[in-house]
PDB file of N, CA and C in Angstrom:
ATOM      1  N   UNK A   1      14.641 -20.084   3.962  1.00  0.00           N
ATOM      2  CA  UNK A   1      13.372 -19.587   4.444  1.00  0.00           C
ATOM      3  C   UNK A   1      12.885 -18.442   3.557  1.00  0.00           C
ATOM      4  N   UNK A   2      11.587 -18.543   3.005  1.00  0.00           N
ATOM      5  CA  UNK A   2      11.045 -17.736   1.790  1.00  0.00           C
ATOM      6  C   UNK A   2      10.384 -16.421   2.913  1.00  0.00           C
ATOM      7  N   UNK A   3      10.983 -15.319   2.343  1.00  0.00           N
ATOM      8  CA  UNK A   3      10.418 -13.803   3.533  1.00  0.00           C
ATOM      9  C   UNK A   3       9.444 -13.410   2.591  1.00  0.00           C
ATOM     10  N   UNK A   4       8.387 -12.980   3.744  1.00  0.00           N
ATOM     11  CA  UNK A   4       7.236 -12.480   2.547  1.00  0.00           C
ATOM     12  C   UNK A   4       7.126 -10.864   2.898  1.00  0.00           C
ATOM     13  N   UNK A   5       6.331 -10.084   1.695  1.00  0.00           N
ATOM     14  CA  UNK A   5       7.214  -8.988   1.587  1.00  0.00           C
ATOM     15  C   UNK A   5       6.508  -8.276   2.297  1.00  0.00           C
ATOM     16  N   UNK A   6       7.271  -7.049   2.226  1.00  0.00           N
ATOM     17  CA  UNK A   6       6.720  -5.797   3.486  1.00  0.00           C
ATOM     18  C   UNK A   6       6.132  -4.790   3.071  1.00  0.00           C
ATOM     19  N   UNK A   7       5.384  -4.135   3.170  1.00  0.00           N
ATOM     20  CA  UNK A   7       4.639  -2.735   2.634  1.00  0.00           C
ATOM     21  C   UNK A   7       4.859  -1.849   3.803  1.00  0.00           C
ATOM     22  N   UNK A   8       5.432  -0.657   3.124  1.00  0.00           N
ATOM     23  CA  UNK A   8       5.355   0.257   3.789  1.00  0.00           C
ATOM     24  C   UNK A   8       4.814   1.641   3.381  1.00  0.00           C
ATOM     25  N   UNK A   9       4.191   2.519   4.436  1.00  0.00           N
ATOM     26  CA  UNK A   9       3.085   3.739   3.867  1.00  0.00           C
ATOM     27  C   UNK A   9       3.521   4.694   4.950  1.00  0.00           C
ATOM     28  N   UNK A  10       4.129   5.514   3.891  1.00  0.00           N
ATOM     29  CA  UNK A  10       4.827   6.799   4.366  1.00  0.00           C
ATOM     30  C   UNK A  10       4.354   7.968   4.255  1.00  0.00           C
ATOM     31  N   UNK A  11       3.421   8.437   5.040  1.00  0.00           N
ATOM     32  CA  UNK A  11       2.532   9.908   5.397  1.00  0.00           C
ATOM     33  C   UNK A  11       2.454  11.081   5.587  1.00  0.00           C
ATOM     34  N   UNK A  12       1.813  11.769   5.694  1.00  0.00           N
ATOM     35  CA  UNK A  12       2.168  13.443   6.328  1.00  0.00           C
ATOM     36  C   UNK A  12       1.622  13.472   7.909  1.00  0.00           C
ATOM     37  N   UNK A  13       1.829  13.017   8.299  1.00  0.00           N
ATOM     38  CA  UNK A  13       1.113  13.475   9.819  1.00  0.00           C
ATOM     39  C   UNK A  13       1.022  15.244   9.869  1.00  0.00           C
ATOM     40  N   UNK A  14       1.626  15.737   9.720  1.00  0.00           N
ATOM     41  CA  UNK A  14       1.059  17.225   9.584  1.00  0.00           C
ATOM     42  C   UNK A  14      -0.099  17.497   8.997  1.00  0.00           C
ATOM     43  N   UNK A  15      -0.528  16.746   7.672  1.00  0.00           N
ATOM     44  CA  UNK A  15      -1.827  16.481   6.924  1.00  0.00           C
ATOM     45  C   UNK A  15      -2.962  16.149   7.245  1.00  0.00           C
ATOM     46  N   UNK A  16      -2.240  15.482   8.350  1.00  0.00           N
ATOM     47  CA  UNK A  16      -3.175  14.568   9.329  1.00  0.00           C
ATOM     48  C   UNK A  16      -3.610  13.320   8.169  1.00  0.00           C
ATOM     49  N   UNK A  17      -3.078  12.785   7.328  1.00  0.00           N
ATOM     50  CA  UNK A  17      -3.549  11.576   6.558  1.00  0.00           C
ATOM     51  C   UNK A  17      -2.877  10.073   7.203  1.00  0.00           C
ATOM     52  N   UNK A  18      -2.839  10.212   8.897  1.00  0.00           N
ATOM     53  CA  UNK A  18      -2.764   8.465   9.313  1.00  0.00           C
ATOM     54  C   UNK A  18      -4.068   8.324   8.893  1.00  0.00           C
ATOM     55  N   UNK A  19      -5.228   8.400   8.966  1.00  0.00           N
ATOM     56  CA  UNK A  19      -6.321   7.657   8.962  1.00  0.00           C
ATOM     57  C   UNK A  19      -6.493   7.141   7.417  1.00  0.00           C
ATOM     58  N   UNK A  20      -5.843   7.869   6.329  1.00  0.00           N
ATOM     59  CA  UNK A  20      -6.001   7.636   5.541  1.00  0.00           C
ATOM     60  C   UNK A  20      -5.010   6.000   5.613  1.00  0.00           C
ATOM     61  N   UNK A  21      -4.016   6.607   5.727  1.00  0.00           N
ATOM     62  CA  UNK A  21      -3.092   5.733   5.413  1.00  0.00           C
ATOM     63  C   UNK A  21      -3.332   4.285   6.465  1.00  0.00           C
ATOM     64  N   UNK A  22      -3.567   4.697   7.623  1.00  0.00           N
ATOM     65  CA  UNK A  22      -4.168   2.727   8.085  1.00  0.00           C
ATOM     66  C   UNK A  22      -5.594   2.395   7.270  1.00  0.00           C
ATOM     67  N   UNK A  23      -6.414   3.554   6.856  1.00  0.00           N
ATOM     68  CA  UNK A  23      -7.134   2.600   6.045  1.00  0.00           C
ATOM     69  C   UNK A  23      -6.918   1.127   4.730  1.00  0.00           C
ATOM     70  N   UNK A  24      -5.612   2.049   4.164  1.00  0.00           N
ATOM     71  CA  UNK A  24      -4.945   1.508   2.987  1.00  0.00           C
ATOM     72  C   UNK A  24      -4.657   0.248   3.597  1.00  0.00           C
ATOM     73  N   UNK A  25      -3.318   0.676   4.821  1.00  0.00           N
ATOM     74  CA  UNK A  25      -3.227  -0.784   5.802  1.00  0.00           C
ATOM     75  C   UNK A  25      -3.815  -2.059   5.625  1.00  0.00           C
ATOM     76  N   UNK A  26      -4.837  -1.582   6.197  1.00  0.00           N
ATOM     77  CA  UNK A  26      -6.496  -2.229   6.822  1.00  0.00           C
ATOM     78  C   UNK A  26      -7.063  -3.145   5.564  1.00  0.00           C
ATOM     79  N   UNK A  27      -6.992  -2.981   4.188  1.00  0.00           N
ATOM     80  CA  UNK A  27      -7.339  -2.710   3.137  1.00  0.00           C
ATOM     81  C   UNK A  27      -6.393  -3.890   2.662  1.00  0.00           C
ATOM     82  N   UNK A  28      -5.232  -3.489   2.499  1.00  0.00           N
ATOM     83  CA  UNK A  28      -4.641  -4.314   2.430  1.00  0.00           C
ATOM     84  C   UNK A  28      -4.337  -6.118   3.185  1.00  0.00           C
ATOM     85  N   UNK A  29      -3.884  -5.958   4.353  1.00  0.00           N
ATOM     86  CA  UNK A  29      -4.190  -7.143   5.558  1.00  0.00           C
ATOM     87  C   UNK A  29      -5.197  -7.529   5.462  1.00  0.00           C
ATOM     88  N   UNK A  30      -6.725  -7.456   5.102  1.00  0.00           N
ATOM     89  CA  UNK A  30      -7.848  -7.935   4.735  1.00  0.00           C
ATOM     90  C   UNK A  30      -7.690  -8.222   3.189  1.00  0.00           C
ATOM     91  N   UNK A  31      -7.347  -8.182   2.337  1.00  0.00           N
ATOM     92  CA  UNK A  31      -7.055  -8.556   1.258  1.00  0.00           C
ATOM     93  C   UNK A  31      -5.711 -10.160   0.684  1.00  0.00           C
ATOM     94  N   UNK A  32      -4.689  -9.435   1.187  1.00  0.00           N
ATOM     95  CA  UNK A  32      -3.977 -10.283   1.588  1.00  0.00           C
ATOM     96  C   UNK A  32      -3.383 -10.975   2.448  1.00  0.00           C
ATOM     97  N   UNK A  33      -3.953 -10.538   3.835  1.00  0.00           N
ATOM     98  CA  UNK A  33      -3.917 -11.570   4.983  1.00  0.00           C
ATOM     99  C   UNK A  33      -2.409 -12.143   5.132  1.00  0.00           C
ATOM    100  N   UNK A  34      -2.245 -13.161   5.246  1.00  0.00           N
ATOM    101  CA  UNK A  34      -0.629 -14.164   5.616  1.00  0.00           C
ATOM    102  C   UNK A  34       0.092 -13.821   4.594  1.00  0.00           C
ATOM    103  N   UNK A  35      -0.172 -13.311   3.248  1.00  0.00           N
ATOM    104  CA  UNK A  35       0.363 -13.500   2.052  1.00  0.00           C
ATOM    105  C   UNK A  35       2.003 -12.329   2.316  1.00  0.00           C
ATOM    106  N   UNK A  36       0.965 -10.867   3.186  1.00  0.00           N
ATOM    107  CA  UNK A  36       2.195  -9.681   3.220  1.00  0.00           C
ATOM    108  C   UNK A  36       2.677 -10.627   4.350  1.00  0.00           C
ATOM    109  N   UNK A  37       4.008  -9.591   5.165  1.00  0.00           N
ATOM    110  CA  UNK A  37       4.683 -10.203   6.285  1.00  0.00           C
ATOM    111  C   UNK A  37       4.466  -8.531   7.072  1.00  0.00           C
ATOM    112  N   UNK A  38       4.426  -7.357   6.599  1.00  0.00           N
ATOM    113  CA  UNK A  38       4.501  -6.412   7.640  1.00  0.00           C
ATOM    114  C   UNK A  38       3.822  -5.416   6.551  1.00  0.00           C
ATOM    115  N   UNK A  39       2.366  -4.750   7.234  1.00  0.00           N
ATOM    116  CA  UNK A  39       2.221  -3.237   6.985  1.00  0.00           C
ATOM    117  C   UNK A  39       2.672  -2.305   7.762  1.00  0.00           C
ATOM    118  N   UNK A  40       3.597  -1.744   7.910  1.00  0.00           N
ATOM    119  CA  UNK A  40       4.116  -0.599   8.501  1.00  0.00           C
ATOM    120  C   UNK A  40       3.917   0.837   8.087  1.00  0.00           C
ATOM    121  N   UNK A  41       3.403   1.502   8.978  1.00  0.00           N
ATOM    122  CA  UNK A  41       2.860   3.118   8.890  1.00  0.00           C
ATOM    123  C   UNK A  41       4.199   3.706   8.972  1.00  0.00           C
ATOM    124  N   UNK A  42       4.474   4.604   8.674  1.00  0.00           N
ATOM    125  CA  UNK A  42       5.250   5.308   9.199  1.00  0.00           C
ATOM    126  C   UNK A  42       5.285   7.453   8.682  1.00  0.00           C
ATOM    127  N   UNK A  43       4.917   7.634   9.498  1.00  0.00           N
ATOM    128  CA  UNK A  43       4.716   9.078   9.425  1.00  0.00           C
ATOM    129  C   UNK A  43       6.194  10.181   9.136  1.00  0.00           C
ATOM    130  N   UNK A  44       5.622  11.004   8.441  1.00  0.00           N
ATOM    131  CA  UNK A  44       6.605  11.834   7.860  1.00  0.00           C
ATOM    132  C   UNK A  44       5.935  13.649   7.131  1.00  0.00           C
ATOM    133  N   UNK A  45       6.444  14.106   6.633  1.00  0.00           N
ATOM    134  CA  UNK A  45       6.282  15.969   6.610  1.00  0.00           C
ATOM    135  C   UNK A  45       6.440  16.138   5.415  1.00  0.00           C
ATOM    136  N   UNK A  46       5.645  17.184   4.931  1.00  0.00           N
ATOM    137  CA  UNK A  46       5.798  17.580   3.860  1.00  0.00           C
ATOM    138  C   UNK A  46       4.900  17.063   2.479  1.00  0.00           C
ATOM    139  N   UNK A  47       3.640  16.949   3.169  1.00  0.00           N
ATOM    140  CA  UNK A  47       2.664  16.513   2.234  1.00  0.00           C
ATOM    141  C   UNK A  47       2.813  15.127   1.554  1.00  0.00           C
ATOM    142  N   UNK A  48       3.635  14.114   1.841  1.00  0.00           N
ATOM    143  CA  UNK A  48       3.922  12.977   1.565  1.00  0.00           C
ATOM    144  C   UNK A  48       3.089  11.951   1.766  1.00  0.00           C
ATOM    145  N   UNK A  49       3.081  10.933   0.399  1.00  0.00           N
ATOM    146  CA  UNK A  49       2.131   9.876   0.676  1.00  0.00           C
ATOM    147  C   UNK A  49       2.288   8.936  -0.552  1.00  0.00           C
ATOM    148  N   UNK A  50       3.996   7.611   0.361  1.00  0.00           N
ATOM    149  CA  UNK A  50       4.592   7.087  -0.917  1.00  0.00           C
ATOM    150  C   UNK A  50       4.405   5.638  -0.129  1.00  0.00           C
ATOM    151  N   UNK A  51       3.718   4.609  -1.218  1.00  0.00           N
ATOM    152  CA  UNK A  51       3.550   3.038  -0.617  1.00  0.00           C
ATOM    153  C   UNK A  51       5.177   2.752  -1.383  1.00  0.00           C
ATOM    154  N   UNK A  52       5.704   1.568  -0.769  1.00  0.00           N
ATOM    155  CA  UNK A  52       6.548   0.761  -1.142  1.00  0.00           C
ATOM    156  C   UNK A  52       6.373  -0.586  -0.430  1.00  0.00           C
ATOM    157  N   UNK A  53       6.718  -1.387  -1.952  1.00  0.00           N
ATOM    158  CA  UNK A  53       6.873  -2.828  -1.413  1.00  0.00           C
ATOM    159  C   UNK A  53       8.087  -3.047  -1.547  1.00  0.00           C
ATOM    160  N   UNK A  54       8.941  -4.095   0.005  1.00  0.00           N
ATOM    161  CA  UNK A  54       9.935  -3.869   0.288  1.00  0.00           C
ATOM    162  C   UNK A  54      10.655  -2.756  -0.171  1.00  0.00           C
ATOM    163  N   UNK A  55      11.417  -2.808  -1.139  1.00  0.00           N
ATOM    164  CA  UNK A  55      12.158  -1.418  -1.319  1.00  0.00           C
ATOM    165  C   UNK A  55      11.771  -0.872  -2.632  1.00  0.00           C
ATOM    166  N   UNK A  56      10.593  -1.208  -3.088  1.00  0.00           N
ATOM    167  CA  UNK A  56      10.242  -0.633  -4.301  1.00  0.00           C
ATOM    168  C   UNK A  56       9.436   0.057  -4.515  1.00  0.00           C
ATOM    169  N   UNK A  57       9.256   1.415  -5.032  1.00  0.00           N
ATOM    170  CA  UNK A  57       8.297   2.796  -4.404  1.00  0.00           C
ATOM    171  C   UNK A  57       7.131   1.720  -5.948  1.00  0.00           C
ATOM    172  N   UNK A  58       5.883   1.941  -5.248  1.00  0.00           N
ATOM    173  CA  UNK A  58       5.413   1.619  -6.408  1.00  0.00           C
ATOM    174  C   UNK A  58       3.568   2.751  -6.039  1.00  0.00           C
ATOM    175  N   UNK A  59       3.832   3.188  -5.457  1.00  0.00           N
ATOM    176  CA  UNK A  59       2.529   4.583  -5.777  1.00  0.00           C
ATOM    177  C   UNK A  59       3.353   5.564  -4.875  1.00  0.00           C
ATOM    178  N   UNK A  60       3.423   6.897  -5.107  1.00  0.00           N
ATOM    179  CA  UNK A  60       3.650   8.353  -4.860  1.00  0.00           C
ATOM    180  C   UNK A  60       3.120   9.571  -5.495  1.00  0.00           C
ATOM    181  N   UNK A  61       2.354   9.891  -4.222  1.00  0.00           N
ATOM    182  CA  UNK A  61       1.141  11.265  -4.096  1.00  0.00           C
ATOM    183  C   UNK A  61       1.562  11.923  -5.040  1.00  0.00           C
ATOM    184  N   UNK A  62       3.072  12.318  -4.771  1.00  0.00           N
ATOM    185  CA  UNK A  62       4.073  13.599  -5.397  1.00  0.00           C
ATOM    186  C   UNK A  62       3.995  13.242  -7.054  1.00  0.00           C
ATOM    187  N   UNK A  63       4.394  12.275  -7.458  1.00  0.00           N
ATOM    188  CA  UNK A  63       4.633  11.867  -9.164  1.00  0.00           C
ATOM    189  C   UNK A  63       3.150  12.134  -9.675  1.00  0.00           C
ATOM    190  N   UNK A  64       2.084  11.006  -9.041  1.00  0.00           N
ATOM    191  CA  UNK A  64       0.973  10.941  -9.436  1.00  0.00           C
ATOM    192  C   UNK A  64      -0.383  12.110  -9.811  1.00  0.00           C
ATOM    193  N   UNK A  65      -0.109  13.200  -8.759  1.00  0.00           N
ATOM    194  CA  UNK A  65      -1.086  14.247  -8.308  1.00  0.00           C
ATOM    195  C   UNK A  65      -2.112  13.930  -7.020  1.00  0.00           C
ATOM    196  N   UNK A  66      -2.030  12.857  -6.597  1.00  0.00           N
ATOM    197  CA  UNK A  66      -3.415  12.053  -6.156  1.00  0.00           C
ATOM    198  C   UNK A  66      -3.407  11.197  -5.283  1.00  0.00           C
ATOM    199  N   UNK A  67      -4.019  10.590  -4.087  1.00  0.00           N
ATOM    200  CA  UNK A  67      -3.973   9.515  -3.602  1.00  0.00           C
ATOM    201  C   UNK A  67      -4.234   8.265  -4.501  1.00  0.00           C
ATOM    202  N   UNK A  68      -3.626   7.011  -3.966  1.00  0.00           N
ATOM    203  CA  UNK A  68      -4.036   6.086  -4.323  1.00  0.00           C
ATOM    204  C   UNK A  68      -5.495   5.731  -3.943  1.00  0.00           C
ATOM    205  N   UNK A  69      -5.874   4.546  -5.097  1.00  0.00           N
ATOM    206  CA  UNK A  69      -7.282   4.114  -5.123  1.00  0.00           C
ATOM    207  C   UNK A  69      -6.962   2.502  -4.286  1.00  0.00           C
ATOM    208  N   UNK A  70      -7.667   2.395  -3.241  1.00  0.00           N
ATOM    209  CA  UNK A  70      -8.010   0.972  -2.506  1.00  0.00           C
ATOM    210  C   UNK A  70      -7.565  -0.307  -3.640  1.00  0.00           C
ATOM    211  N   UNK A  71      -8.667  -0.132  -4.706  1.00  0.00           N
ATOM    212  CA  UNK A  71      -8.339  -0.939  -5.886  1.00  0.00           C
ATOM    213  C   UNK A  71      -7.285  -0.885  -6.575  1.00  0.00           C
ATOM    214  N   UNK A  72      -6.797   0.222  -6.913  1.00  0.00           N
ATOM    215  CA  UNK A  72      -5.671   0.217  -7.608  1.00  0.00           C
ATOM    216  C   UNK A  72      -4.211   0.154  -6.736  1.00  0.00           C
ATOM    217  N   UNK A  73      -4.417   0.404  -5.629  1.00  0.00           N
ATOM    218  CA  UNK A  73      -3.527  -0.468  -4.762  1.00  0.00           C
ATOM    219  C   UNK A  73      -3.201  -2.074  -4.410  1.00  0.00           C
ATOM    220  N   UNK A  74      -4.311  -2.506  -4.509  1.00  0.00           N
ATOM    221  CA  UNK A  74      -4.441  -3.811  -4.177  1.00  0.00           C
ATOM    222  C   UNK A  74      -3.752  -4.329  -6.247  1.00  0.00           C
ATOM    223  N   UNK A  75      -4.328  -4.049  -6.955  1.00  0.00           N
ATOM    224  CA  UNK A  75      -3.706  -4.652  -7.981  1.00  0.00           C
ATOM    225  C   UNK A  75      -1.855  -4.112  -8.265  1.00  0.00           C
ATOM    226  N   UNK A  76      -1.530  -3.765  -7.609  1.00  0.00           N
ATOM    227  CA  UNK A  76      -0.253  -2.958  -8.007  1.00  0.00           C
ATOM    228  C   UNK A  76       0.201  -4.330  -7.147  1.00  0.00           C
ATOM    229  N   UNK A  77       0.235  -4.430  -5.766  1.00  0.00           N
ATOM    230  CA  UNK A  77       0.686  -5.340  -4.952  1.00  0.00           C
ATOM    231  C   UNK A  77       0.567  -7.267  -5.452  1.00  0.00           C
ATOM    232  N   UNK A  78      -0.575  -6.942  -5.619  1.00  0.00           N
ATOM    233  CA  UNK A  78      -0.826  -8.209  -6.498  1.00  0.00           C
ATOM    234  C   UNK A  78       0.278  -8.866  -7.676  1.00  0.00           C
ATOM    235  N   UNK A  79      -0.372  -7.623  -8.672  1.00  0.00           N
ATOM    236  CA  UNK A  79       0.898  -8.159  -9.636  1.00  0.00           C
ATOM    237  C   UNK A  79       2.005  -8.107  -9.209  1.00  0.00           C
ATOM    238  N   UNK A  80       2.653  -7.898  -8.403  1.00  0.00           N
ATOM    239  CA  UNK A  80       3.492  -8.259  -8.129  1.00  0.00           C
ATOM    240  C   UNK A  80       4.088  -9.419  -7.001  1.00  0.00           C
ATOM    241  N   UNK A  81       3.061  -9.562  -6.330  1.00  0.00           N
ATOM    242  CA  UNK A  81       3.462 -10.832  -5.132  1.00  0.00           C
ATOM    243  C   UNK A  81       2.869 -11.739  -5.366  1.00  0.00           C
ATOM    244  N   UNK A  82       1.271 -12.068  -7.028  1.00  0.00           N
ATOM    245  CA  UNK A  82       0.981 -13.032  -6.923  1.00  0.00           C
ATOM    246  C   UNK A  82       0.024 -12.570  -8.196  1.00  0.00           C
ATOM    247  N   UNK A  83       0.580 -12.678  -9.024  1.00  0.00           N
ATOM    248  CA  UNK A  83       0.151 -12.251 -10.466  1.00  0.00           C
ATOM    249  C   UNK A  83      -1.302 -12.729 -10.926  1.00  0.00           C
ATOM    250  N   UNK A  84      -1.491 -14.436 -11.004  1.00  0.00           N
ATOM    251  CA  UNK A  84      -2.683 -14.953 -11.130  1.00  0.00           C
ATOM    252  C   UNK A  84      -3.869 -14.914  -9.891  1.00  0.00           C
ATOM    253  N   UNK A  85      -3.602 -14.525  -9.244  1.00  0.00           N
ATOM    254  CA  UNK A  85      -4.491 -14.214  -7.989  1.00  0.00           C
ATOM    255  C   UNK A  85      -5.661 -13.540  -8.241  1.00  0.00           C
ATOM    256  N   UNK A  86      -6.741 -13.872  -8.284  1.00  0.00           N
ATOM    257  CA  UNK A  86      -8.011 -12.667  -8.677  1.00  0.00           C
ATOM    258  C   UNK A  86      -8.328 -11.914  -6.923  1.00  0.00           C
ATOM    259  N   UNK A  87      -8.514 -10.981  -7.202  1.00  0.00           N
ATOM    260  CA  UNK A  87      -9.327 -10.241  -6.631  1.00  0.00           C
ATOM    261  C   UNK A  87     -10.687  -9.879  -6.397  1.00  0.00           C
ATOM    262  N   UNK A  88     -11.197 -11.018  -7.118  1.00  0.00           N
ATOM    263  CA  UNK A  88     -12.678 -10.382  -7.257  1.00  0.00           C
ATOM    264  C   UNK A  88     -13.327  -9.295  -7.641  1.00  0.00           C
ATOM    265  N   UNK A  89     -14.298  -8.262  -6.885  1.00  0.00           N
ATOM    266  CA  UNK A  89     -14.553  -7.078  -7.596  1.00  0.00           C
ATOM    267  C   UNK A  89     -13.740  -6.152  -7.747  1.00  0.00           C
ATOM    268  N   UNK A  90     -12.570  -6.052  -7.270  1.00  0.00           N
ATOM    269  CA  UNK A  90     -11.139  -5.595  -7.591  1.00  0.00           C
ATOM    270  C   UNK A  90     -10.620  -5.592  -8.717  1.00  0.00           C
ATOM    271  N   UNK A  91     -11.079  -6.979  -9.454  1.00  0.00           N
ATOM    272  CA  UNK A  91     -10.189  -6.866 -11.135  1.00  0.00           C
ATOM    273  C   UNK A  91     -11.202  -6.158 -11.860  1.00  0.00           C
ATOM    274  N   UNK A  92     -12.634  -5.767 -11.390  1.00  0.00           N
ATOM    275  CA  UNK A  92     -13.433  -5.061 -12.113  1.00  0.00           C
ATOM    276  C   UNK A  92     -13.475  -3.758 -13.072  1.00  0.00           C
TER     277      UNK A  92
END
């Protein structure tokens, strides 16, 4: 049985950035729909704000300086769960 993968978005709730972070969610599941298997929020301290797919950190606030971009989220995930896949105004 082929598992499809999980994203997870790890926050500051002290920051108060859930809203940010189910936007990303939101963003995501409308993008790729059936393709993920779980967006999971999960809140945490200390100014934090790290996506991982399944177990692979692939954007962090801390390294970067910055939130992630909608777009540049969606292509990070992409290339990796489905390389030839366009995005539409996304690959723009």
């Amino acid at each position: 049985m082929h598992r499809s993968p999980r994203v997870s978005i790890l926050y500051c709730s002290q920051c108060n950035w859930m809203l940010r972070a189910s936007w990303l969610a939101q963003e995501l599941l409308h993008t790729f729909g059936q393709d993920l298997g779980e967006v999971a929020l999960q809140p945490g301290t200390g100014g934090i704000m790290e996506i991982r797919l399944d177990e692979e950190l692939i954007f962090s606030r801390k390294e970067v300086g910055r939130f992630p971009e909608s777009k540049e989220l969606k292509q990070l995930i992409r290339d990796r769960i489905d390389p030839e896949r366009s995005l539409g105004h996304s690959d723009r």
